[in-house]
C-alpha atoms as a PDB file:
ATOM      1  CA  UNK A   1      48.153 -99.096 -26.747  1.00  0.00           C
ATOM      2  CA  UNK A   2      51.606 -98.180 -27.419  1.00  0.00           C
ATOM      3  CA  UNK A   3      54.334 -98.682 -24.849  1.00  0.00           C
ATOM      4  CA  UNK A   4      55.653 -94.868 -23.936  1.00  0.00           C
ATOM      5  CA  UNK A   5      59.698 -94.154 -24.942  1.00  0.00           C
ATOM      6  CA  UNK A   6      59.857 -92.309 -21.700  1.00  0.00           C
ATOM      7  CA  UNK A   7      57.830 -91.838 -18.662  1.00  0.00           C
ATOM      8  CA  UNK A   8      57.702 -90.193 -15.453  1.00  0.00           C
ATOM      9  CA  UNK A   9      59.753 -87.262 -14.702  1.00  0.00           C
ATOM     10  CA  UNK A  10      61.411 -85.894 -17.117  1.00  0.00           C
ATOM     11  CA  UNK A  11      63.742 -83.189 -15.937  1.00  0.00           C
ATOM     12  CA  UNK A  12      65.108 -80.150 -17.829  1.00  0.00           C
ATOM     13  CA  UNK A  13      68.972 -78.777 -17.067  1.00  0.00           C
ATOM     14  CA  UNK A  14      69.497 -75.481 -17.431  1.00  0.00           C
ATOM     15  CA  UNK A  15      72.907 -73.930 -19.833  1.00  0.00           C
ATOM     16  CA  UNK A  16      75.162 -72.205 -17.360  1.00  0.00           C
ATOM     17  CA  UNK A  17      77.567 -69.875 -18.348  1.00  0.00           C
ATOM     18  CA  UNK A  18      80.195 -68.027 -17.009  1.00  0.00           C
ATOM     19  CA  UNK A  19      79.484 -65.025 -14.827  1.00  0.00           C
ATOM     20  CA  UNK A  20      82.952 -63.591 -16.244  1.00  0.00           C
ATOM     21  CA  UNK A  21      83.156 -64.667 -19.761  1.00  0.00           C
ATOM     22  CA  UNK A  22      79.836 -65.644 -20.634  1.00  0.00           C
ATOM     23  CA  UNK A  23      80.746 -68.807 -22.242  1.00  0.00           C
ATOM     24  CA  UNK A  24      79.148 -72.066 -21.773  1.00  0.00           C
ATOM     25  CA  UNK A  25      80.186 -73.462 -18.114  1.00  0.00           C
ATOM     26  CA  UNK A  26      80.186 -77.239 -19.045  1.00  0.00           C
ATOM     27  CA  UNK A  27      81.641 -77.982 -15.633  1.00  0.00           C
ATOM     28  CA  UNK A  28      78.533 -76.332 -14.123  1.00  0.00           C
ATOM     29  CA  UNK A  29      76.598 -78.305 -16.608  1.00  0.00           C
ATOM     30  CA  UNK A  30      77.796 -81.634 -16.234  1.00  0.00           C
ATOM     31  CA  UNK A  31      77.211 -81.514 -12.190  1.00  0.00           C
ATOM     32  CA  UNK A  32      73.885 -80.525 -12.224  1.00  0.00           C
ATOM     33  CA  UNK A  33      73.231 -82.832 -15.448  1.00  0.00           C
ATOM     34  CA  UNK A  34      74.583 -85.255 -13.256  1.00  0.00           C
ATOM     35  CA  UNK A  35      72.346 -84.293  -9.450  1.00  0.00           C
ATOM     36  CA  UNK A  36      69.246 -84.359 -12.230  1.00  0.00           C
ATOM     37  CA  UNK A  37      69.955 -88.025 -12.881  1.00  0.00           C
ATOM     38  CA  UNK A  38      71.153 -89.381  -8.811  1.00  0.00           C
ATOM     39  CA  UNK A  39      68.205 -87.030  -7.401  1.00  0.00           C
ATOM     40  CA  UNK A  40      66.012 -89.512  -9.459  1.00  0.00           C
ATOM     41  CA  UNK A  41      64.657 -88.058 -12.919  1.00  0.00           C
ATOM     42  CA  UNK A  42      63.398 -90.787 -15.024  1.00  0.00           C
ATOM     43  CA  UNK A  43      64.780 -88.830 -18.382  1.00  0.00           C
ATOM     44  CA  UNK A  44      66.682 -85.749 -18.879  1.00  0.00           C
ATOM     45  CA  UNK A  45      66.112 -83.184 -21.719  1.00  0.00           C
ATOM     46  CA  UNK A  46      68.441 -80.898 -22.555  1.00  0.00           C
ATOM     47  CA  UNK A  47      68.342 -78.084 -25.116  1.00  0.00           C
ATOM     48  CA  UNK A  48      64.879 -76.543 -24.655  1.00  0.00           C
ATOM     49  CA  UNK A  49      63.814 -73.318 -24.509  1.00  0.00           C
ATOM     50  CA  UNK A  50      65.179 -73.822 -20.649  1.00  0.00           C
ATOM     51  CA  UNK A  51      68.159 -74.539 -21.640  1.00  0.00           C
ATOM     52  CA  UNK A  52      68.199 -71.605 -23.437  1.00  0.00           C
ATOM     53  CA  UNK A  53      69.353 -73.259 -27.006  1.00  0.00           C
ATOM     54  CA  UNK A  54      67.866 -70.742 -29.247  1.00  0.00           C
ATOM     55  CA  UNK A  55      70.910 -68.481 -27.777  1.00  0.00           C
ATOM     56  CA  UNK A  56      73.556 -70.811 -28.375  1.00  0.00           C
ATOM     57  CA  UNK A  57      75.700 -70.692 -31.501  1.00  0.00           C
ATOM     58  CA  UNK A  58      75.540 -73.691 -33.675  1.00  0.00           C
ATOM     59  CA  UNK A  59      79.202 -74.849 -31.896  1.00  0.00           C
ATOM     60  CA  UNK A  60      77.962 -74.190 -28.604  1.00  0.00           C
ATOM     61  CA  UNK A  61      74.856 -76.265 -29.260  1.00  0.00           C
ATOM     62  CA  UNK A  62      76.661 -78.908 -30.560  1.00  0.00           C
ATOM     63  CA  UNK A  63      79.140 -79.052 -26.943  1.00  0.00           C
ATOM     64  CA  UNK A  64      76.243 -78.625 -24.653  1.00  0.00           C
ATOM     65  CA  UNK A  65      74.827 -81.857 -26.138  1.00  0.00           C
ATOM     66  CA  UNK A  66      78.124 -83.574 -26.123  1.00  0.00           C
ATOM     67  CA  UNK A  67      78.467 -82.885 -22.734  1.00  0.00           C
ATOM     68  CA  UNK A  68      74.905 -83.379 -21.140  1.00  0.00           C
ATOM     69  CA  UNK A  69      74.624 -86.638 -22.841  1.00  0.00           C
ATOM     70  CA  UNK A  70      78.240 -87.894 -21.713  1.00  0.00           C
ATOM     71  CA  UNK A  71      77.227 -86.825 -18.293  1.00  0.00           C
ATOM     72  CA  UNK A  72      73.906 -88.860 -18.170  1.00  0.00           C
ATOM     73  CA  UNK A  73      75.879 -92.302 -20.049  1.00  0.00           C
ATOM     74  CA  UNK A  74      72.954 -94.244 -20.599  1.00  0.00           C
ATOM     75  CA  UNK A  75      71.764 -93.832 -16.803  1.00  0.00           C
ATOM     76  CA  UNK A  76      68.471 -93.052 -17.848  1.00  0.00           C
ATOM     77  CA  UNK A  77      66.599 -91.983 -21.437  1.00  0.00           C
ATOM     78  CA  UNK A  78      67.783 -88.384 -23.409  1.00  0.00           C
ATOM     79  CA  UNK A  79      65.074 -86.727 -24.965  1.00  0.00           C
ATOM     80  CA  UNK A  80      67.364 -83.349 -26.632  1.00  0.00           C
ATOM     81  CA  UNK A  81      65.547 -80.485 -27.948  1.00  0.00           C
ATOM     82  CA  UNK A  82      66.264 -80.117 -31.673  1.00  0.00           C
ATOM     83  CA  UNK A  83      64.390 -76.558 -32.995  1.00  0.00           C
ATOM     84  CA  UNK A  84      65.924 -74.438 -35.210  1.00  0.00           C
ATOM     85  CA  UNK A  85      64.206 -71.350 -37.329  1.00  0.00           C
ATOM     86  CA  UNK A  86      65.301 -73.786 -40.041  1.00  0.00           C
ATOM     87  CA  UNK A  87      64.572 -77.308 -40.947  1.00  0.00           C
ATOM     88  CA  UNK A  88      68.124 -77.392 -42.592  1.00  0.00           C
ATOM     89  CA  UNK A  89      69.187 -76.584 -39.145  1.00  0.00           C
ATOM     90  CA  UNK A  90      66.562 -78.726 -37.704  1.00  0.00           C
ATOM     91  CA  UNK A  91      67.814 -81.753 -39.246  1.00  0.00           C
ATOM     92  CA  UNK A  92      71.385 -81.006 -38.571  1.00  0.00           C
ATOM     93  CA  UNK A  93      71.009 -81.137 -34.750  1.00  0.00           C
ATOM     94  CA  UNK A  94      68.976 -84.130 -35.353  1.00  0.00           C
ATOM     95  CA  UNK A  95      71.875 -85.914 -36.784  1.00  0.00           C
ATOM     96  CA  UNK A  96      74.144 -84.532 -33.811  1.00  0.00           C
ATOM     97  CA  UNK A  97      71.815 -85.652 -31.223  1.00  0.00           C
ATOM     98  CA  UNK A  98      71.954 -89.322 -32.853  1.00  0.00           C
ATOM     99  CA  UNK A  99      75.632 -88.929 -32.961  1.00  0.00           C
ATOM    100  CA  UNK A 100      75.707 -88.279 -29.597  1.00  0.00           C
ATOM    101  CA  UNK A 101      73.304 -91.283 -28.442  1.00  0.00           C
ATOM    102  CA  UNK A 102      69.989 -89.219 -27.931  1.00  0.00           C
ATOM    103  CA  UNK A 103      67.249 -91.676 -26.935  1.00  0.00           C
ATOM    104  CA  UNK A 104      64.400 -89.430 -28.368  1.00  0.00           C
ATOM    105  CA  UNK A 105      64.297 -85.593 -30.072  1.00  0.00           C
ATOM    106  CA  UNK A 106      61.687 -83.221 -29.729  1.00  0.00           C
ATOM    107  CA  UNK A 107      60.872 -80.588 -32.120  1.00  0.00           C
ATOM    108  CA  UNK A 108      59.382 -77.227 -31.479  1.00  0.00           C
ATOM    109  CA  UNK A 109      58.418 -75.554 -34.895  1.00  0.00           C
ATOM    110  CA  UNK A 110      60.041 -72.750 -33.562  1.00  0.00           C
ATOM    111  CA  UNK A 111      59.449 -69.652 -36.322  1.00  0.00           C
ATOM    112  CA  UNK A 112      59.487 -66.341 -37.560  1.00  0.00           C
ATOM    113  CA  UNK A 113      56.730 -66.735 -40.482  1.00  0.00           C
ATOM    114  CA  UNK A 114      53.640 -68.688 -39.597  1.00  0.00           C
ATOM    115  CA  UNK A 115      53.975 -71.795 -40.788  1.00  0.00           C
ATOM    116  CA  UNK A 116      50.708 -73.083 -43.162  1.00  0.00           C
ATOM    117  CA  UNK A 117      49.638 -77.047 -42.575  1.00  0.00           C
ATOM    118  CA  UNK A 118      51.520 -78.059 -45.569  1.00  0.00           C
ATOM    119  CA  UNK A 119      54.736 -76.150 -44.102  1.00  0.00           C
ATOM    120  CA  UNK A 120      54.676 -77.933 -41.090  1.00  0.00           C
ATOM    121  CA  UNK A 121      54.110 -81.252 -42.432  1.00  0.00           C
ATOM    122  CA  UNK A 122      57.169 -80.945 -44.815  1.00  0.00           C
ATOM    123  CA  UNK A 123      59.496 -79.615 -41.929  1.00  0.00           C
ATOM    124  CA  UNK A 124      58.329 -82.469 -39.638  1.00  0.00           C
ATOM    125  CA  UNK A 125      58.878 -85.230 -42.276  1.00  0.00           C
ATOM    126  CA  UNK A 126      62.162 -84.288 -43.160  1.00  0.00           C
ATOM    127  CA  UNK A 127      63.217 -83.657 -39.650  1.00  0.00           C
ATOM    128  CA  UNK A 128      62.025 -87.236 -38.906  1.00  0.00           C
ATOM    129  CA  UNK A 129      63.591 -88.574 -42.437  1.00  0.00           C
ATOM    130  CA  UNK A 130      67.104 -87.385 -41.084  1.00  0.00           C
ATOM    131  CA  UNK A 131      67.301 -89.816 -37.851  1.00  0.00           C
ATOM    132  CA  UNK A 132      65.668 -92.923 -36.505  1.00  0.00           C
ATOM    133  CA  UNK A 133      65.193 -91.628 -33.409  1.00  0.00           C
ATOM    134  CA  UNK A 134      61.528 -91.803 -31.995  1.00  0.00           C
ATOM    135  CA  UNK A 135      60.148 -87.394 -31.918  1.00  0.00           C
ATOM    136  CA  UNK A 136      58.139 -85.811 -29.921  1.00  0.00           C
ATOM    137  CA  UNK A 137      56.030 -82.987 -31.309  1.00  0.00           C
ATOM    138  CA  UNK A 138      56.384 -80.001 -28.821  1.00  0.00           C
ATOM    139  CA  UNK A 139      52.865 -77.783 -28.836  1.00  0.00           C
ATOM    140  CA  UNK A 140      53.585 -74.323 -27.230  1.00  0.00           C
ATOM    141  CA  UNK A 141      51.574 -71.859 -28.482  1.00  0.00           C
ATOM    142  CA  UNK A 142      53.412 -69.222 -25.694  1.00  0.00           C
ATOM    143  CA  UNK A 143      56.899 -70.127 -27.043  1.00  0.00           C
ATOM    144  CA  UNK A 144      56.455 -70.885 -30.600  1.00  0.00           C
ATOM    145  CA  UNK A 145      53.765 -68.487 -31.791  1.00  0.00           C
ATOM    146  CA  UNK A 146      52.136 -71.758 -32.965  1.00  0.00           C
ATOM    147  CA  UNK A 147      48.371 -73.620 -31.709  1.00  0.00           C
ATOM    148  CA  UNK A 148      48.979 -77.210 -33.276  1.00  0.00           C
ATOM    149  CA  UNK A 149      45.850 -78.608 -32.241  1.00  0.00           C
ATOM    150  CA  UNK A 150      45.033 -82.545 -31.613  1.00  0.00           C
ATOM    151  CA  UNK A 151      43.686 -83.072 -35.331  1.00  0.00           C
ATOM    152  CA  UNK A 152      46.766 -81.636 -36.540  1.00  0.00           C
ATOM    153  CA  UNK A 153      49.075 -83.466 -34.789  1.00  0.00           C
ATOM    154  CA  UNK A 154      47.024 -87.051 -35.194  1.00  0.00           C
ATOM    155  CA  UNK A 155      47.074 -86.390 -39.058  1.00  0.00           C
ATOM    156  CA  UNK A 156      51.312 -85.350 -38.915  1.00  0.00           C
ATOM    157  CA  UNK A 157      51.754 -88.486 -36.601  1.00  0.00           C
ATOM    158  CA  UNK A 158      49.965 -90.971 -39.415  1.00  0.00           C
ATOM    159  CA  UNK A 159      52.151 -89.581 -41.899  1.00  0.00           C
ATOM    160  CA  UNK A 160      55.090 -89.662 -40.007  1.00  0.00           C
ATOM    161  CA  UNK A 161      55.788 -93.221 -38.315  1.00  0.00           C
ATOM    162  CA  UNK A 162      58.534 -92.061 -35.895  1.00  0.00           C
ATOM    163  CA  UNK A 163      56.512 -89.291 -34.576  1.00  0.00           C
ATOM    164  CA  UNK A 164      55.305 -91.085 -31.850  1.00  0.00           C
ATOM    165  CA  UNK A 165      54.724 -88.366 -28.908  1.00  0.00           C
ATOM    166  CA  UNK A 166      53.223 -85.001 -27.991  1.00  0.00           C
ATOM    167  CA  UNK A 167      54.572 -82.647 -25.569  1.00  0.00           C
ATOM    168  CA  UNK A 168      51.428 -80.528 -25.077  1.00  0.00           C
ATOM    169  CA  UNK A 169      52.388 -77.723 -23.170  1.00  0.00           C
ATOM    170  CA  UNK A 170      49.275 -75.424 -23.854  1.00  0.00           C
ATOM    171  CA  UNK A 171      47.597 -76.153 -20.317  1.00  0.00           C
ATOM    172  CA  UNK A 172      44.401 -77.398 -21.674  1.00  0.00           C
ATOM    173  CA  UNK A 173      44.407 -80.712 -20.308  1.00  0.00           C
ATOM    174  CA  UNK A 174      41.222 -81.792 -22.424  1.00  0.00           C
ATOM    175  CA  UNK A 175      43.971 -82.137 -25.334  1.00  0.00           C
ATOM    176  CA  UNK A 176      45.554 -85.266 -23.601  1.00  0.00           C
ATOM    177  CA  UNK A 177      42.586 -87.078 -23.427  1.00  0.00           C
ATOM    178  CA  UNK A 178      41.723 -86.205 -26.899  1.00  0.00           C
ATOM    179  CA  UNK A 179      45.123 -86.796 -28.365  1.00  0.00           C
ATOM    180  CA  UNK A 180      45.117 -90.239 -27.129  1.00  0.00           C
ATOM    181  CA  UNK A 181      41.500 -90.713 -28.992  1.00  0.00           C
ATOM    182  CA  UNK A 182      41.905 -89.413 -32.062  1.00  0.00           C
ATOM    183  CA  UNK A 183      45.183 -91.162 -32.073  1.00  0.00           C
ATOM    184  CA  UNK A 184      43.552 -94.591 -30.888  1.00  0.00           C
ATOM    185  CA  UNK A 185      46.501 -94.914 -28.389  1.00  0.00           C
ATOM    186  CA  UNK A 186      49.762 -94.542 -30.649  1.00  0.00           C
ATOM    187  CA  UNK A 187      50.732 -91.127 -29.746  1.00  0.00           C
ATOM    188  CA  UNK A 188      52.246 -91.321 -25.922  1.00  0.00           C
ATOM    189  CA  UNK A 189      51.184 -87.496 -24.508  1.00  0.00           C
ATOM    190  CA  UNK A 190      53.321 -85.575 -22.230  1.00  0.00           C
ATOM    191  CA  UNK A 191      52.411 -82.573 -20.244  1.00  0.00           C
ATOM    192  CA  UNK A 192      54.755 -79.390 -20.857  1.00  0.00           C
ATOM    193  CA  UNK A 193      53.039 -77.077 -18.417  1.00  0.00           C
ATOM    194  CA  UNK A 194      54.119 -77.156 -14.518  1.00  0.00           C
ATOM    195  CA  UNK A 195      50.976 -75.691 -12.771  1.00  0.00           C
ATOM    196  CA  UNK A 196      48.564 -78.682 -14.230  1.00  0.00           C
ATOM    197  CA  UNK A 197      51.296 -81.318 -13.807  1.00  0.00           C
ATOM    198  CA  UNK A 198      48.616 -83.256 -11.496  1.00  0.00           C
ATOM    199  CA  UNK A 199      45.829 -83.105 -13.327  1.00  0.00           C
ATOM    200  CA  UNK A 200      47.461 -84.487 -16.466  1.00  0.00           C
ATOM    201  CA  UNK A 201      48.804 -87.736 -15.017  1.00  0.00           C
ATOM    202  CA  UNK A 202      45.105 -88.193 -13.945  1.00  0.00           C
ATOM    203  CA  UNK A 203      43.974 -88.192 -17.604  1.00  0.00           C
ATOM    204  CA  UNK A 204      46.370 -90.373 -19.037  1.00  0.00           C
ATOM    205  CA  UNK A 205      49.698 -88.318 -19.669  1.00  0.00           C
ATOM    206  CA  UNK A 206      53.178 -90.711 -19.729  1.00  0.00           C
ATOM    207  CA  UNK A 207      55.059 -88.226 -18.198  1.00  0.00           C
ATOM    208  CA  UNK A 208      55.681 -84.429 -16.792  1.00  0.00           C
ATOM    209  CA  UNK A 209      58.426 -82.616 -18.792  1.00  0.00           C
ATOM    210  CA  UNK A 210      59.614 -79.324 -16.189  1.00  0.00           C
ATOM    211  CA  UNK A 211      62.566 -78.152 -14.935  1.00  0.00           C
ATOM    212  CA  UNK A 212      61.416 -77.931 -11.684  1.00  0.00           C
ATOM    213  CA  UNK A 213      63.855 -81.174 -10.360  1.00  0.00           C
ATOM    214  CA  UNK A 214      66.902 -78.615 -11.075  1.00  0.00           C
ATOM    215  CA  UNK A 215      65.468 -77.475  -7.418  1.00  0.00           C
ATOM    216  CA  UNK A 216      62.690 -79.598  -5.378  1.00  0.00           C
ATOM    217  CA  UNK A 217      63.755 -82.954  -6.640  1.00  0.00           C
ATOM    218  CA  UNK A 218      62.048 -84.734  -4.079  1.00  0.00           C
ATOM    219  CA  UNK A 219      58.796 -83.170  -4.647  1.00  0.00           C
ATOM    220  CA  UNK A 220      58.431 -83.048  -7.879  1.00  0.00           C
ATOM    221  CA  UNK A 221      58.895 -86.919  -7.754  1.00  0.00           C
ATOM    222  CA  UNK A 222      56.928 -88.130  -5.020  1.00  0.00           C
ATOM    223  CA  UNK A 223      54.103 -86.194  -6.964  1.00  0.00           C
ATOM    224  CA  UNK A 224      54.494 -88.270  -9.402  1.00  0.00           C
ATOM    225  CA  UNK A 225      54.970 -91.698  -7.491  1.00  0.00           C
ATOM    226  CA  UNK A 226      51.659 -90.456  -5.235  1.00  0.00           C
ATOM    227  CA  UNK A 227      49.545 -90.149  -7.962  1.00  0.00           C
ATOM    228  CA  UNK A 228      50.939 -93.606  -9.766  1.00  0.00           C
ATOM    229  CA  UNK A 229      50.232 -95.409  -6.608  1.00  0.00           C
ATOM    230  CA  UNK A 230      46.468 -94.150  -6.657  1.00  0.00           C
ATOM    231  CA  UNK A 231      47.437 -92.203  -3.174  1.00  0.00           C
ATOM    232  CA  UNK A 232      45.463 -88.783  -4.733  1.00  0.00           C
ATOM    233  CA  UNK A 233      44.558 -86.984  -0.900  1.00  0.00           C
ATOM    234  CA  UNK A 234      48.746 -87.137  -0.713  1.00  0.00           C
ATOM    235  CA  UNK A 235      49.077 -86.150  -4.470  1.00  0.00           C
ATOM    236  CA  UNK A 236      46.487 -83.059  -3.915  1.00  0.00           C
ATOM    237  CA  UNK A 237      48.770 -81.941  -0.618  1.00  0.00           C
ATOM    238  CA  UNK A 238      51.917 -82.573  -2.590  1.00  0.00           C
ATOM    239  CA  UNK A 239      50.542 -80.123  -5.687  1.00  0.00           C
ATOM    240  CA  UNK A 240      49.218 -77.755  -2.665  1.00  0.00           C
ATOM    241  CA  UNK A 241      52.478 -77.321  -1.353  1.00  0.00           C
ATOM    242  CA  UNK A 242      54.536 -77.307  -4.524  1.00  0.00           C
ATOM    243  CA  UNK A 243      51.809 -75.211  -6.905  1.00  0.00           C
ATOM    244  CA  UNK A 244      53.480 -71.839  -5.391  1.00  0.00           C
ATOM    245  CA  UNK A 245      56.727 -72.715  -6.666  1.00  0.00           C
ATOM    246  CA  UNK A 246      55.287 -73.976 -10.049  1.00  0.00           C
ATOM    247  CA  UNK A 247      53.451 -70.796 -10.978  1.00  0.00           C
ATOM    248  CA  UNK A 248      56.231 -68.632  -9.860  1.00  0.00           C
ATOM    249  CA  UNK A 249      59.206 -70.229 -12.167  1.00  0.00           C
ATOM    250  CA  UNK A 250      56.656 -70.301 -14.865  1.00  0.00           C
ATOM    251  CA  UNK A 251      55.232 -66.366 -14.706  1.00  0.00           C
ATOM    252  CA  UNK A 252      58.905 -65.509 -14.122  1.00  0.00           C
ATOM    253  CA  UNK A 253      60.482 -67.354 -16.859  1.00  0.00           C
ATOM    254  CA  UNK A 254      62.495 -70.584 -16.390  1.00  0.00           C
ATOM    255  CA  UNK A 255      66.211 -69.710 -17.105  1.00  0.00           C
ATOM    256  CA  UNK A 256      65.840 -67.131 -14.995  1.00  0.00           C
ATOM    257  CA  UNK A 257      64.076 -68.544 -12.067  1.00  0.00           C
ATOM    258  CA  UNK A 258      66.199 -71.578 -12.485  1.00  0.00           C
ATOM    259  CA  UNK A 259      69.429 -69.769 -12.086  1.00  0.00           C
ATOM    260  CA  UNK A 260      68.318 -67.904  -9.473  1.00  0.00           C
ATOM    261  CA  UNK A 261      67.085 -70.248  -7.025  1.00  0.00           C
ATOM    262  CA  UNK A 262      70.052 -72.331  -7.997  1.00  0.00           C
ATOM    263  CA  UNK A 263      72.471 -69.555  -6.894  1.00  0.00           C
ATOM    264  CA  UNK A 264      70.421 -69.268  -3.386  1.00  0.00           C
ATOM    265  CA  UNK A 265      71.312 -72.809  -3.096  1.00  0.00           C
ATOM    266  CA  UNK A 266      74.989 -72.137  -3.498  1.00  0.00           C
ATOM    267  CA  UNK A 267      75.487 -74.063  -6.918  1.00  0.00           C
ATOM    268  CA  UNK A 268      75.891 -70.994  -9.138  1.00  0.00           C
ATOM    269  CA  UNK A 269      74.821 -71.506 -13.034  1.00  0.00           C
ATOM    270  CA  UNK A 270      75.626 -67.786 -14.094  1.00  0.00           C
ATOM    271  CA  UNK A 271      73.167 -65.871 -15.745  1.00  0.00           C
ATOM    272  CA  UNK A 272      71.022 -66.276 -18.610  1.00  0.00           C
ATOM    273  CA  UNK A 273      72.346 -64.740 -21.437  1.00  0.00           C
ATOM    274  CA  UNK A 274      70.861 -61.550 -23.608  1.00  0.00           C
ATOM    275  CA  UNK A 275      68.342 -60.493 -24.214  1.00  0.00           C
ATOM    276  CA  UNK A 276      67.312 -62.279 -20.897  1.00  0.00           C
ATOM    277  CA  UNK A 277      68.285 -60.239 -17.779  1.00  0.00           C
ATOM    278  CA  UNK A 278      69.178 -62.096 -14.450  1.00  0.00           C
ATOM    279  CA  UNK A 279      65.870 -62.444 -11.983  1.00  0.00           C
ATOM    280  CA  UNK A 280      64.998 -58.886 -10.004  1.00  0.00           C
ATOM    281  CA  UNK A 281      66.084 -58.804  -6.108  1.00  0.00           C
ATOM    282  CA  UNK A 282      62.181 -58.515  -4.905  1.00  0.00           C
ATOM    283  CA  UNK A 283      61.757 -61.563  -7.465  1.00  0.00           C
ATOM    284  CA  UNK A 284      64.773 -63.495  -5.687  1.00  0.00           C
ATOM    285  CA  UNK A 285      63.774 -62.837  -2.102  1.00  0.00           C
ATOM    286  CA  UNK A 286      60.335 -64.093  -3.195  1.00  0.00           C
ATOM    287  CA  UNK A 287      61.811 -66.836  -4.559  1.00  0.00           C
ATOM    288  CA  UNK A 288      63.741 -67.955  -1.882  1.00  0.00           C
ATOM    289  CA  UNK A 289      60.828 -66.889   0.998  1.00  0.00           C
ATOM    290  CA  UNK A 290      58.708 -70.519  -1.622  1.00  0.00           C
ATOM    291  CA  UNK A 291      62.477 -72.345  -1.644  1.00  0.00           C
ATOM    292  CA  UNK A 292      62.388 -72.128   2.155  1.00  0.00           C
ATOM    293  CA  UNK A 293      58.582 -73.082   2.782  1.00  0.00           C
ATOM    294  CA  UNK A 294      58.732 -76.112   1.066  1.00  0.00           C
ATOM    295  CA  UNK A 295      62.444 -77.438   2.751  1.00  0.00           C
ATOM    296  CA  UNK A 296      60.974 -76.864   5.516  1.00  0.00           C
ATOM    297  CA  UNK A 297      57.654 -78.914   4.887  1.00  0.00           C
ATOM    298  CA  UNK A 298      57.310 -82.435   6.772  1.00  0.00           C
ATOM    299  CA  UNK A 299      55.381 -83.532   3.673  1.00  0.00           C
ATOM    300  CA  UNK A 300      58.122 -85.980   2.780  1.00  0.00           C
ATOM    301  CA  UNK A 301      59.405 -87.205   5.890  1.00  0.00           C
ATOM    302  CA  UNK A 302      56.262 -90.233   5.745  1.00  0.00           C
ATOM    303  CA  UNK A 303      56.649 -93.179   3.868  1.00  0.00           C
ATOM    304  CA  UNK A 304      58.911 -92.345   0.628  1.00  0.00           C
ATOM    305  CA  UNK A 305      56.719 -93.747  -2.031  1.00  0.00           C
ATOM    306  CA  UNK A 306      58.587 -95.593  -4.900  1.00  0.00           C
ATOM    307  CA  UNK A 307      57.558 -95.992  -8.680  1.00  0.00           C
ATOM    308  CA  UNK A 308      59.117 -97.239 -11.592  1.00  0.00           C
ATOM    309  CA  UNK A 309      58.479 -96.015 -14.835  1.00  0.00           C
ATOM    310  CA  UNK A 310      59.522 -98.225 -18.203  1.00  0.00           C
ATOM    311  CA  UNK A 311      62.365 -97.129 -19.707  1.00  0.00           C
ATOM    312  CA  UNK A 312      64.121 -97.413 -23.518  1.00  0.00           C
END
């Protein structure tokens, strides 16, 4: 069995910009970059489709990785999210992601065309070829347009020796378990989707990849520690508690919920940028009616559980 990159919690920052100018707020970003890593994340991952990179201009892209990275100095691992309609531009913010001491990137095959087997394969080789960073496949069929399903991404990962995990966001938690077969135990699997966060630590995954620790912190990680420390009736209240909050950032979109709720908590992050419009007032009062529930739940005030997860 292969010893995971990353593990644990692996928390996504959003991109703030300014309300006024609608440029990149890298002020904004290195503070919470930086309450991601001393609120306890185990790995940050900037640059996803949270971070809303496939609205960034090239130079813009380029800064936000700059700056997330410098803020996290080697504190913990850097997983940066790398897609690009392109593989040209694929492998270019490969290369800037090395540059800038990325531990790990991940690659979405984010595309307009459907990609055929053969398409993916090449695009995922020469992404890889660029860098010697370890990759993580990203699967999300509600992002991407794309279904890569376990076979597929066992027979990329043989080909492809630094292709050595799966984010595997489609919510069908059979796939972990069958990744890790097919795979005999090389490919380290990661779940992408918040609602069956639970559920896929309990069948093997190394780690949860959400953006939820940009706001419940605490919970998200003594989920996590609960269910490493076998302690599954506090786990199951932890999820019961915290599913609300999970569903809603998901069927409302994560920039947006993320900026929202981060505004109710006074540490504006602007607002996502166009197309995406800012979160509806009904939407934020809902938002903040979950925000309050849960600060005001006694679920944490027992014995803080503690886990460590291997890191790079």
């Amino acid at each position: 069995m292969a010893t995971p990159p990353l593990k644990g919690v692996i928390a996504y920052p959003i991109t703030p910009f300014d309300p006024d100018t609608g440029a990149v707020d890298h002020t904004a970003l290195h503070h919470l970059t930086d309450h991601l890593v001393t609120s306890g994340s185990h790995a940050v991952a900037p640059l996803g489709s949270t971070g809303e990179s496939a609205y960034l201009t090239e130079a813009e892209w380029d800064a936000v990785c700059g700056t997330a990275l410098d803020t996290v100095a080697g504190r913990v691992p850097t997983l940066v999210g790398v897609a690009h309609l392109t593989t040209e531009g694929t492998v270019r913010r490969a290369r800037v992601a090395a540059r800038h001491g990325a531990d790990a990137i991940m690659v979405l095959p984010q595309v307009y065309w459907k990609l055929t087997e053969a398409e993916l394969a090449r695009h995922y080789a020469e992404v890889a070829a660029a860098t010697d960073l370890p990759i993580m496949l990203y699967n999300n069929p509600g992002t991407s347009g794309i279904d890569l399903l376990p076979e597929t991404i066992v027979e990329l990962a043989r080909k492809i020796p630094n292709l050595t995990m799966v984010k595997e966001s489609s919510g069908d938690v059979a796939r972990f378990t069958t990744l890790r077969e097919l795979s005999e135990g090389t490919l380290s699997v990661y779940n992408g989707n918040n609602p069956v966060a639970l559920d896929a630590f309990r069948v093997g995954a190394a780690g949860w990849c959400t953006a939820a620790p940009c706001l419940v912190p605490d919970w998200t990680l003594q989920l996590y520690t609960a269910v490493v420390c076998g302690q599954d009736e506090r786990a199951d209240a932890i999820l019961a508690e915290l599913l609300p909050f999970l569903k809603f950032i998901v069927g409302h979109g994560l920039p947006r919920a993320i900026k929202a709720g981060l505004q109710l908590r006074n540490r504006p992050a602007g607002p996502p940028r166009a197309p995406l419009l800012p979160l509806p007032d009904k939407e934020i009062q809902q938002l903040r009616r979950i925000l309050d529930r849960l600060e005001s739940q006694p679920l944490l005030d027992g014995d803080v559980l503690t886990a460590t997860p291997h890191t790079p």
